[in-house]
Protein backbone atom coordinates (compact mmCIF):
# COMPACT_ATOMS: atom_id res chain seq x y z
CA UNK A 1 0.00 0.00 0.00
CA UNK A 2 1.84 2.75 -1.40
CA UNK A 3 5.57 3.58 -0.40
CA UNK A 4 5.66 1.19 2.53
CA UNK A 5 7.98 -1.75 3.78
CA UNK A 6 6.82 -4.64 7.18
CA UNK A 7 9.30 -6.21 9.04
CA UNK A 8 7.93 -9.25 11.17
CA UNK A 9 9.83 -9.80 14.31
CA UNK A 10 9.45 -12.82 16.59
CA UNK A 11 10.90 -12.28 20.69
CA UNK A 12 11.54 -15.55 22.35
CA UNK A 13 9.63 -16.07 26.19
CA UNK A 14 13.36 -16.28 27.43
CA UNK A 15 14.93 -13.14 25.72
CA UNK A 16 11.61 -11.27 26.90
CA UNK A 17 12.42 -12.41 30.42
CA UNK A 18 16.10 -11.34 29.79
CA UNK A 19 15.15 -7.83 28.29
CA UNK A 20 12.55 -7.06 31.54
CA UNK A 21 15.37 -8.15 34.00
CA UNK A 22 18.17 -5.47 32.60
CA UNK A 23 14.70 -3.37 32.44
CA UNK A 24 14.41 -3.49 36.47
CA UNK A 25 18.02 -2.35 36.61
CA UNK A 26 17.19 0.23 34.17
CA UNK A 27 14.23 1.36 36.47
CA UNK A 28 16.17 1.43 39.68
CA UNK A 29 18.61 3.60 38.41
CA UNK A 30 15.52 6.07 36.36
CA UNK A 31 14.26 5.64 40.19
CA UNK A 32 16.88 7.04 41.58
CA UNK A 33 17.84 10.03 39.37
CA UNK A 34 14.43 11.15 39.50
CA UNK A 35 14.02 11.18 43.39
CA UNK A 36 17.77 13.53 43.19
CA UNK A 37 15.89 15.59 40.38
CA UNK A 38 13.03 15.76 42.18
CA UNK A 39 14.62 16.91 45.39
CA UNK A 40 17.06 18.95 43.56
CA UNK A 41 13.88 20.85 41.99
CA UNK A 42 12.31 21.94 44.64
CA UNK A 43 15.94 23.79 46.44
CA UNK A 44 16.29 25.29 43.07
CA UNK A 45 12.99 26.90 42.82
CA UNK A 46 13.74 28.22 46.32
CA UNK A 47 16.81 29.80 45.69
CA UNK A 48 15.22 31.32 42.79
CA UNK A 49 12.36 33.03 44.20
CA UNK A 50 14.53 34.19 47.19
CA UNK A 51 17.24 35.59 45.12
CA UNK A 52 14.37 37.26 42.97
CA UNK A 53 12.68 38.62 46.02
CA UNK A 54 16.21 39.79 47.40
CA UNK A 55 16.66 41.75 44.27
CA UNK A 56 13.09 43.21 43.67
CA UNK A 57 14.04 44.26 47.50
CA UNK A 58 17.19 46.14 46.43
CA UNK A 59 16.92 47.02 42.77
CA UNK A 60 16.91 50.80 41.84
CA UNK A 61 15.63 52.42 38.77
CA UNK A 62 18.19 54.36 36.61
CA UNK A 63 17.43 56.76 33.68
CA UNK A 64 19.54 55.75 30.66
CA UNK A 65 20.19 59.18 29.38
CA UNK A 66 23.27 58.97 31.28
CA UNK A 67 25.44 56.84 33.58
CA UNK A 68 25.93 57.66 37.01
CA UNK A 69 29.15 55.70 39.23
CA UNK A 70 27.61 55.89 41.98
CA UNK A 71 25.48 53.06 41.03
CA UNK A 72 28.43 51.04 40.47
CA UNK A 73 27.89 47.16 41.65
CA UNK A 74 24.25 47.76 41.68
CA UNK A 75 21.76 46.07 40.51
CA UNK A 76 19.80 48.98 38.49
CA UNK A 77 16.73 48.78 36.08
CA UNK A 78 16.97 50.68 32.95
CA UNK A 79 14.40 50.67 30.29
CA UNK A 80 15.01 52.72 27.17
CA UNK A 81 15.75 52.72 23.29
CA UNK A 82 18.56 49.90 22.25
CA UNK A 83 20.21 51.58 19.47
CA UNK A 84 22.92 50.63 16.67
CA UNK A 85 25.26 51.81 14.35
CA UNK A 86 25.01 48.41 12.40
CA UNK A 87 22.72 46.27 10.33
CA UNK A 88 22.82 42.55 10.24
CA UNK A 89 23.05 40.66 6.87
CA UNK A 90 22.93 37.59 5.74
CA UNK A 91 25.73 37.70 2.96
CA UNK A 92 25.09 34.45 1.65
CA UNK A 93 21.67 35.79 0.14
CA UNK A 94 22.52 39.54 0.10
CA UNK A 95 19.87 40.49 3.03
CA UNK A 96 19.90 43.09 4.92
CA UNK A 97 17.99 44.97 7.48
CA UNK A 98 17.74 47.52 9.83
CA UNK A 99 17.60 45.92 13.50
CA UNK A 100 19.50 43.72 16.11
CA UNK A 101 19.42 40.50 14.43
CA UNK A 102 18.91 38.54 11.61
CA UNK A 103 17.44 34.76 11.86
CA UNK A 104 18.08 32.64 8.78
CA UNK A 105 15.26 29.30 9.34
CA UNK A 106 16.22 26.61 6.54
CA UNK A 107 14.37 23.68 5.67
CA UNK A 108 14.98 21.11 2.91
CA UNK A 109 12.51 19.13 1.23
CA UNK A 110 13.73 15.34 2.37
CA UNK A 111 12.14 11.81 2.80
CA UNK A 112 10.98 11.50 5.99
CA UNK A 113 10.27 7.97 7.44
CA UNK A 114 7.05 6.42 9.82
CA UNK A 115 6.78 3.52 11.65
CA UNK A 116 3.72 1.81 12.90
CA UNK A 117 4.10 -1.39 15.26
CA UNK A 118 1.25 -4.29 15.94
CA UNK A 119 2.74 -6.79 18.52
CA UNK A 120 0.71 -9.81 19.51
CA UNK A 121 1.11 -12.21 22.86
CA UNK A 122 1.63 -15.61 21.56
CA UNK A 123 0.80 -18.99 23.55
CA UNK A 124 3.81 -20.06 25.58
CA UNK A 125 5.15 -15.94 26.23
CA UNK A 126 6.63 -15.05 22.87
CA UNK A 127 5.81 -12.21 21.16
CA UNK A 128 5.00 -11.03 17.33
CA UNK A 129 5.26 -7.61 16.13
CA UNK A 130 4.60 -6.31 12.68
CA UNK A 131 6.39 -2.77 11.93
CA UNK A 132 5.23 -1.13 8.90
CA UNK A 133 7.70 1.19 7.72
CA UNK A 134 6.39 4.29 5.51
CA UNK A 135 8.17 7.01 3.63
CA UNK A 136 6.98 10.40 2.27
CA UNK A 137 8.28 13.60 1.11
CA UNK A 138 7.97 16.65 3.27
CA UNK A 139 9.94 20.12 4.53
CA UNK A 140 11.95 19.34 7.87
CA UNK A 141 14.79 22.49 9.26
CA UNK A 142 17.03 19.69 10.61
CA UNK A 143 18.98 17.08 8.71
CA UNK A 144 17.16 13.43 8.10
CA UNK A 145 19.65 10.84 8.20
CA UNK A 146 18.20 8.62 5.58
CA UNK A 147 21.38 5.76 6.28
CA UNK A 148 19.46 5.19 9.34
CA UNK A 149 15.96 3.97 7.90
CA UNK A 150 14.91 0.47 7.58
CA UNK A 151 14.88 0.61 3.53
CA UNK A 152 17.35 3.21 2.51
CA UNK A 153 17.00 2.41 -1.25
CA UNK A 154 15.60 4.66 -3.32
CA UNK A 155 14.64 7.05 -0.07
CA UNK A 156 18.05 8.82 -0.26
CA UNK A 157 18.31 12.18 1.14
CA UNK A 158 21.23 14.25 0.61
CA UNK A 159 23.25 16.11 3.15
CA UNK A 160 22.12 19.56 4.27
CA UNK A 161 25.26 22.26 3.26
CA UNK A 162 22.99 25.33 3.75
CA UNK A 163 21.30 25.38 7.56
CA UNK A 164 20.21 27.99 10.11
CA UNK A 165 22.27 30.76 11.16
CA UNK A 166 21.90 33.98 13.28
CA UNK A 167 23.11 37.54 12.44
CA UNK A 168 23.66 39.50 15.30
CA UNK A 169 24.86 43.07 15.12
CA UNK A 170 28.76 43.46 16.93
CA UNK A 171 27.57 46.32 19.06
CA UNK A 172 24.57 48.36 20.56
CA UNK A 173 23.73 51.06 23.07
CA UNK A 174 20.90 51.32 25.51
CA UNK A 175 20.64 54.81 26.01
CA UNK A 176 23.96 55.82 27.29
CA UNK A 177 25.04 52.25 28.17
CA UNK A 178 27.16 49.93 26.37
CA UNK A 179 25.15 46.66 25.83
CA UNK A 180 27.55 43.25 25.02
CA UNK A 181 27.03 40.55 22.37
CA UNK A 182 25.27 38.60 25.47
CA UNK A 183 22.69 40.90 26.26
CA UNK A 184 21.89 41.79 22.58
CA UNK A 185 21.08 37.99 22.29
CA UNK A 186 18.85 37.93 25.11
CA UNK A 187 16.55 40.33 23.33
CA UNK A 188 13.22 39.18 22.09
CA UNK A 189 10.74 40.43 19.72
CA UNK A 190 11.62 38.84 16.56
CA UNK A 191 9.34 39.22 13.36
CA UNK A 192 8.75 37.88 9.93
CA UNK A 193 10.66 39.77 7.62
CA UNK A 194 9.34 40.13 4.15
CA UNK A 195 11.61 39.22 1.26
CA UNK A 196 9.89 41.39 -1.94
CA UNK A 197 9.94 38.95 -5.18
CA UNK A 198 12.08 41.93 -6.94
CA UNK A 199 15.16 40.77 -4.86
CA UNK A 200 15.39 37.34 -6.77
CA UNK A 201 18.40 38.59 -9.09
CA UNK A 202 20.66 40.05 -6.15
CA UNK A 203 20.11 36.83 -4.04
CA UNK A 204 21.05 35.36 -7.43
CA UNK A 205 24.23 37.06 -7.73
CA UNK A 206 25.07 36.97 -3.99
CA UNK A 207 24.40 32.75 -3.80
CA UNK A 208 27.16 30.71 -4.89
CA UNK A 209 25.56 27.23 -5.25
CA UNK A 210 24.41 25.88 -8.91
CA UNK A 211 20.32 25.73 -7.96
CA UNK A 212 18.18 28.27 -8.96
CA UNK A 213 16.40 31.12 -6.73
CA UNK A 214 13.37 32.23 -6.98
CA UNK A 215 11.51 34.22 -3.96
CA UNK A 216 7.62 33.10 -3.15
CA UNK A 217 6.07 34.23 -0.23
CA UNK A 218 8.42 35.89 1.12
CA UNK A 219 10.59 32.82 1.35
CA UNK A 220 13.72 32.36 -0.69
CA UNK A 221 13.28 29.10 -2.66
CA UNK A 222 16.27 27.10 -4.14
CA UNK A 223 15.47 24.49 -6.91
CA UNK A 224 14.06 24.51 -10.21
CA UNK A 225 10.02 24.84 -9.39
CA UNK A 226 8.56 25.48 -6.06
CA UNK A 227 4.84 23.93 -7.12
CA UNK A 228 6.36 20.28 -7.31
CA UNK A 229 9.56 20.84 -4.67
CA UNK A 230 12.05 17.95 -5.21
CA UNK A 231 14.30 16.23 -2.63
CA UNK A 232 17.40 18.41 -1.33
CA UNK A 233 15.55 21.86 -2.48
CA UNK A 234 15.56 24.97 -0.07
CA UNK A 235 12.96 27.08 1.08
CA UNK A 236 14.84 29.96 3.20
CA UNK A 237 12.87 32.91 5.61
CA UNK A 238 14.18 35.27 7.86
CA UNK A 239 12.73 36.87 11.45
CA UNK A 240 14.43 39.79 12.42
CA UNK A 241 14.43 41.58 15.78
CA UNK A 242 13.89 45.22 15.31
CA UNK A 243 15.80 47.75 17.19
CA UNK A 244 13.47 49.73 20.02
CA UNK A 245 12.53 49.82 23.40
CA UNK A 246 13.94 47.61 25.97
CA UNK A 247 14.17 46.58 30.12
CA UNK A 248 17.15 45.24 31.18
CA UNK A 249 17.94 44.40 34.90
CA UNK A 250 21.88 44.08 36.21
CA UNK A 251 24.73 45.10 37.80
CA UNK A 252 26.28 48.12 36.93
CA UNK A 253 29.60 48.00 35.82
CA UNK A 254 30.49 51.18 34.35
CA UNK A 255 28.81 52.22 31.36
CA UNK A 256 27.55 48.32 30.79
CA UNK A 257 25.71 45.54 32.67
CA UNK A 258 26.67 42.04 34.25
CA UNK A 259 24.67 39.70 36.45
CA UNK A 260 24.50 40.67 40.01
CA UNK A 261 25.23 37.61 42.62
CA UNK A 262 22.69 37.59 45.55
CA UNK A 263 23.02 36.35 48.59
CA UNK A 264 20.48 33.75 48.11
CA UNK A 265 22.74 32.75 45.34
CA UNK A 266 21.82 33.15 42.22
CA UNK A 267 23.07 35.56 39.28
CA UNK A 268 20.64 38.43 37.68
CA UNK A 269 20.69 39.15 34.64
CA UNK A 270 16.69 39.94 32.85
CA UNK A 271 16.46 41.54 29.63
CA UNK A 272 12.71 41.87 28.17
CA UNK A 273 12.12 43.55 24.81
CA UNK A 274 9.47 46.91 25.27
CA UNK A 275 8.92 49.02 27.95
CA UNK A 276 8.49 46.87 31.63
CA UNK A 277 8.85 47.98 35.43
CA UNK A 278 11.05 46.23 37.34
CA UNK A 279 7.85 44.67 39.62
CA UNK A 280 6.38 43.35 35.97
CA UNK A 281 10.16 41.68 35.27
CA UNK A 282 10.49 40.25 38.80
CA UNK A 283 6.52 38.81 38.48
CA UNK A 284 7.39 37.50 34.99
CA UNK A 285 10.06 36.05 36.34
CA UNK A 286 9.06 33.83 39.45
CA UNK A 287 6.10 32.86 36.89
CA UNK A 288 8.07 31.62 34.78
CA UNK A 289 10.50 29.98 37.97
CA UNK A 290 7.10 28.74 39.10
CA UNK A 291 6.18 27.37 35.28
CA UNK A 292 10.07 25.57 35.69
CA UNK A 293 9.25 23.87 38.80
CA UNK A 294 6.05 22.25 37.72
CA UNK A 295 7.31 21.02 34.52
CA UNK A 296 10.57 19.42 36.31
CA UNK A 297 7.85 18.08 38.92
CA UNK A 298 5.63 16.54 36.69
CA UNK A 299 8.64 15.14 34.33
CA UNK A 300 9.72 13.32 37.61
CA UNK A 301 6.69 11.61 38.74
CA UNK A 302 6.45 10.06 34.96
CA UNK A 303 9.64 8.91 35.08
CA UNK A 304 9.09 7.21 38.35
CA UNK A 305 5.94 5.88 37.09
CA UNK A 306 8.00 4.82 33.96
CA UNK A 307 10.66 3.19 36.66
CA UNK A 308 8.38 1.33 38.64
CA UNK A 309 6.98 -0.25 35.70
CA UNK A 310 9.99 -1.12 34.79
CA UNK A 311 10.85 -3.38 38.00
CA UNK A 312 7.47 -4.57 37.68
CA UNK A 313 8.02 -5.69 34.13
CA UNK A 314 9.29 -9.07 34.93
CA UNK A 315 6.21 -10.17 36.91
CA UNK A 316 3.96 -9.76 33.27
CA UNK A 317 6.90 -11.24 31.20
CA UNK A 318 6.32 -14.46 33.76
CA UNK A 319 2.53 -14.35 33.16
CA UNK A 320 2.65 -13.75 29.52
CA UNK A 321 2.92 -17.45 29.12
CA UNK A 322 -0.83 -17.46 28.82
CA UNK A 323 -1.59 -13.97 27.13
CA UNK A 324 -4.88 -13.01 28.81
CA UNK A 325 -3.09 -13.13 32.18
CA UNK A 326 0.27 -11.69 31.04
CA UNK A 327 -2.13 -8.66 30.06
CA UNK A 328 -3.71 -8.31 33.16
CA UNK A 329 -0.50 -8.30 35.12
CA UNK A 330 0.51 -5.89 33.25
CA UNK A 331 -2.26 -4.23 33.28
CA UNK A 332 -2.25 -4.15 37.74
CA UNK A 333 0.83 -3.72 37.58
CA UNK A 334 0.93 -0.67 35.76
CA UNK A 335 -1.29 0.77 38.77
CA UNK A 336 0.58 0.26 41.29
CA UNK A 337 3.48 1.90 39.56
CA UNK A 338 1.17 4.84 38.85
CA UNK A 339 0.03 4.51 42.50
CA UNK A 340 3.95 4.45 43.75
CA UNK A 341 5.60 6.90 41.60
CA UNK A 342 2.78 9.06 43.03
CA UNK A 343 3.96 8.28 46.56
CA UNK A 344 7.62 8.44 46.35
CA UNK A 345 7.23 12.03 44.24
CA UNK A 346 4.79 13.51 46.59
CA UNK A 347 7.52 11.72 49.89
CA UNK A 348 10.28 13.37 48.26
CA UNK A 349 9.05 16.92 47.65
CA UNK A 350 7.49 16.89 51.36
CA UNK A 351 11.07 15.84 52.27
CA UNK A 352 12.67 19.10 50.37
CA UNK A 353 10.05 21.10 51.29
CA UNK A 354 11.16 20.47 54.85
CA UNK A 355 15.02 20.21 54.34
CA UNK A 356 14.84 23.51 52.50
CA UNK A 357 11.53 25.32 53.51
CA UNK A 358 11.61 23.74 57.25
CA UNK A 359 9.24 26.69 58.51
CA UNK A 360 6.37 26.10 55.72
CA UNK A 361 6.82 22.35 55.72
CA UNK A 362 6.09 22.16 59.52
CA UNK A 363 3.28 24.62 58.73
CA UNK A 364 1.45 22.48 56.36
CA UNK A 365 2.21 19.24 58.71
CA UNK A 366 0.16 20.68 61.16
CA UNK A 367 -2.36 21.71 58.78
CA UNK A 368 -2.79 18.16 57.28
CA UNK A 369 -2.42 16.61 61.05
CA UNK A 370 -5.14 18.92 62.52
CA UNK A 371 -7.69 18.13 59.46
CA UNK A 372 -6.90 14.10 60.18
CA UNK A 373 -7.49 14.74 63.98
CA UNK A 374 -10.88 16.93 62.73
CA UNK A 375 -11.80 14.12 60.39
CA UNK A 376 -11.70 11.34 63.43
CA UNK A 377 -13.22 13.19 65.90
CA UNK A 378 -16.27 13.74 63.37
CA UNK A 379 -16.13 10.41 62.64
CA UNK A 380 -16.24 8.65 66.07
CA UNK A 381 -19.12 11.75 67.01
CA UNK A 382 -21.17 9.93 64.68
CA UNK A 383 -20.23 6.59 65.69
CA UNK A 384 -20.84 7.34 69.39
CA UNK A 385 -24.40 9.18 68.10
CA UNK A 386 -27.67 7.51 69.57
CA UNK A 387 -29.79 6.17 67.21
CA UNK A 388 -33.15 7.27 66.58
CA UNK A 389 -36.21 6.09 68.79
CA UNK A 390 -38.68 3.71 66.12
CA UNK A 391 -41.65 5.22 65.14
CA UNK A 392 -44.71 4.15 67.16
């Protein structure tokens, strides 16, 4: 059925039982990072929202018409216009334009591969799985490595010489401040930048390679017709972030910035494209600190839910000599990994809450033991109630 290639492959009852026993050593080790990760997380979002809180505490607002020394090893705010002398180009396709930076995307047109697996319990624990392979033709901005597909043959892609690249301007000012090739990067904003169809012959001159160029919505196209694209042809667009109004947050250090080290112990450095106060970057900063932690916290508890299964796996691999039971193993056991992972995740943050937030952990102890001791006492005042007289 069309451009598409099955592989059958049979798994013995023993190398099943083989593969789930290096899986439970697998799973104790996934059990084990995740528990440091998890505990790790949860000191990391501390520190940050003290050392944020520390420096929305001591942060001072600067004007950046000028620079004043006195505010020296500082941490000052400073909104204002970034400004340049330069303009970023691409000189590979002779574009230019007024702004910070220049973002060259690239894709090539490549053959992509898809695989689909069917596996089936067989009497007596061995397994059957049918993998269809399929290939198609499509626009990816990273190289597919076509060596690595099942049927390489005639689904050759060829390598990628022209990729992504960003063109940053050497130097810029922020009112009367100096602002380094760091900072400039950490400026947002970016655009679309339109590419006007009249620029085809300079891009022609400026490109060395033999395909040809064409420009179609506002893309730069390479090969020799963009309605029917063929494999290892371009399509090339460019974001640009415009020079203009800008926050930054840092230490002073003469007429530039660095990061200023709290005593909570982390490094400041926040740069936000537009016009912010320094309460809107602190707040957009512990949300996105907050956003961090919960990611990080719910990446864990998968993984230990992932783990767990993992040790667990032998027990189905054992039952999957008759299939219906290997399934339903599986299937319990998958539960209680679900039911453990949420245990151990939910132990281990209590346990850093209390190692590194001792104050708020003992505070919600108490909370949770005084709604258990509520919960009793209700319960045994309605054991202990009398029951009602029968109606005469």
């Amino acid at each position: 059925m069309g451009d598409t290639f099955t592989v059958t492959t049979r798994t013995s009852w023993f190398a099943r039982l083989k593969d789930s026993v290096i899986g439970v050593l697998v799973g104790l080790l996934l059990l084990a990072g995740m528990v440091f990760l998890l505990f790790w997380n949860e000191g990391r979002a501390v520190q940050t929202a003290r050392s944020l809180a520390e420096g929305a505490g001591v942060v001072v607002s600067v004007t950046a018409d000028s620079v004043d020394a006195a505010n020296d090893d500082r941490l000052v705010h400073v909104s204002g216009s970034v400004t340049t002398d330069h303009t970023p180009a691409d000189p590979t396709f002779a574009i230019a334009a007024e702004g910070l930076r220049l973002e060259r995307r690239v894709e090539m047109y490549q053959w992509q591969e898809k695989s689909q697996s069917k596996t089936e319990d067989k009497l007596g624990g061995s397994q059957e799985t049918v993998t269809t392979y399929s290939y198609s033709k499509g626009w990816d901005d990273s190289p597919v490595d076509s060596s690595d597909f099942q049927k390489p043959s005639g689904h050759e892609n060829p390598p990628m010489e022209i990729i992504g690249q960003d063109f940053q301007v050497p130097a810029a000012r922020l009112g009367a401040f100096e602002l380094d090739q760091g900072i400039i990067a950490m400026i947002g904003g970016d655009k679309p930048l339109a590419i006007a169809p009249d620029r085809s012959a300079a891009i022609d001159a400026a490109f060395a390679g033999d395909k040809r160029v064409s420009v179609l919505e506002n893309r730069i196209y390479l090969g020799s017709d963009p309605a029917s694209p063929a494999v290892g042809d371009y399509r090339i667009s460019y974001r640009l972030v415009p020079a203009g109004p800008a926050s930054l947050i840092g230490r002073q250090q003469g007429d530039g910035f660095g990061t200023y080290q709290t005593e909570a112990g982390d490094e400041l450095l926040m740069v936000e494209a537009g016009t912010a106060s320094p309460a809107q970057m602190f707040a957009d900063a512990q949300s996105a600190n907050n956003l961090i932690t919960w990611v990080i916290r719910t990446a864990g508890l998968i993984f230990l839910w992932v783990g767990f299964a993992m040790i667990m796996g032998p027990l189905g691999v054992v039952a999957a000599v008759i299939p219906p039971l290997g399934k339903l193993i599986d299937f319990g056991a998958g539960l209680v990994a679900l039911l453990l992972a949420i245990l151990v995740g939910t132990v281990t943050i209590g346990m850093a809450w209390f190692w590194y937030r001792p104050l708020l952990g003992a505070a919600i102890m108490a909370g949770g033991l005084a709604v258990a001791y509520g919960l009793g006492r209700l319960r045994r005042a309605r054991g202990n109630a009398p029951a009602a007289a029968p109606a005469a």
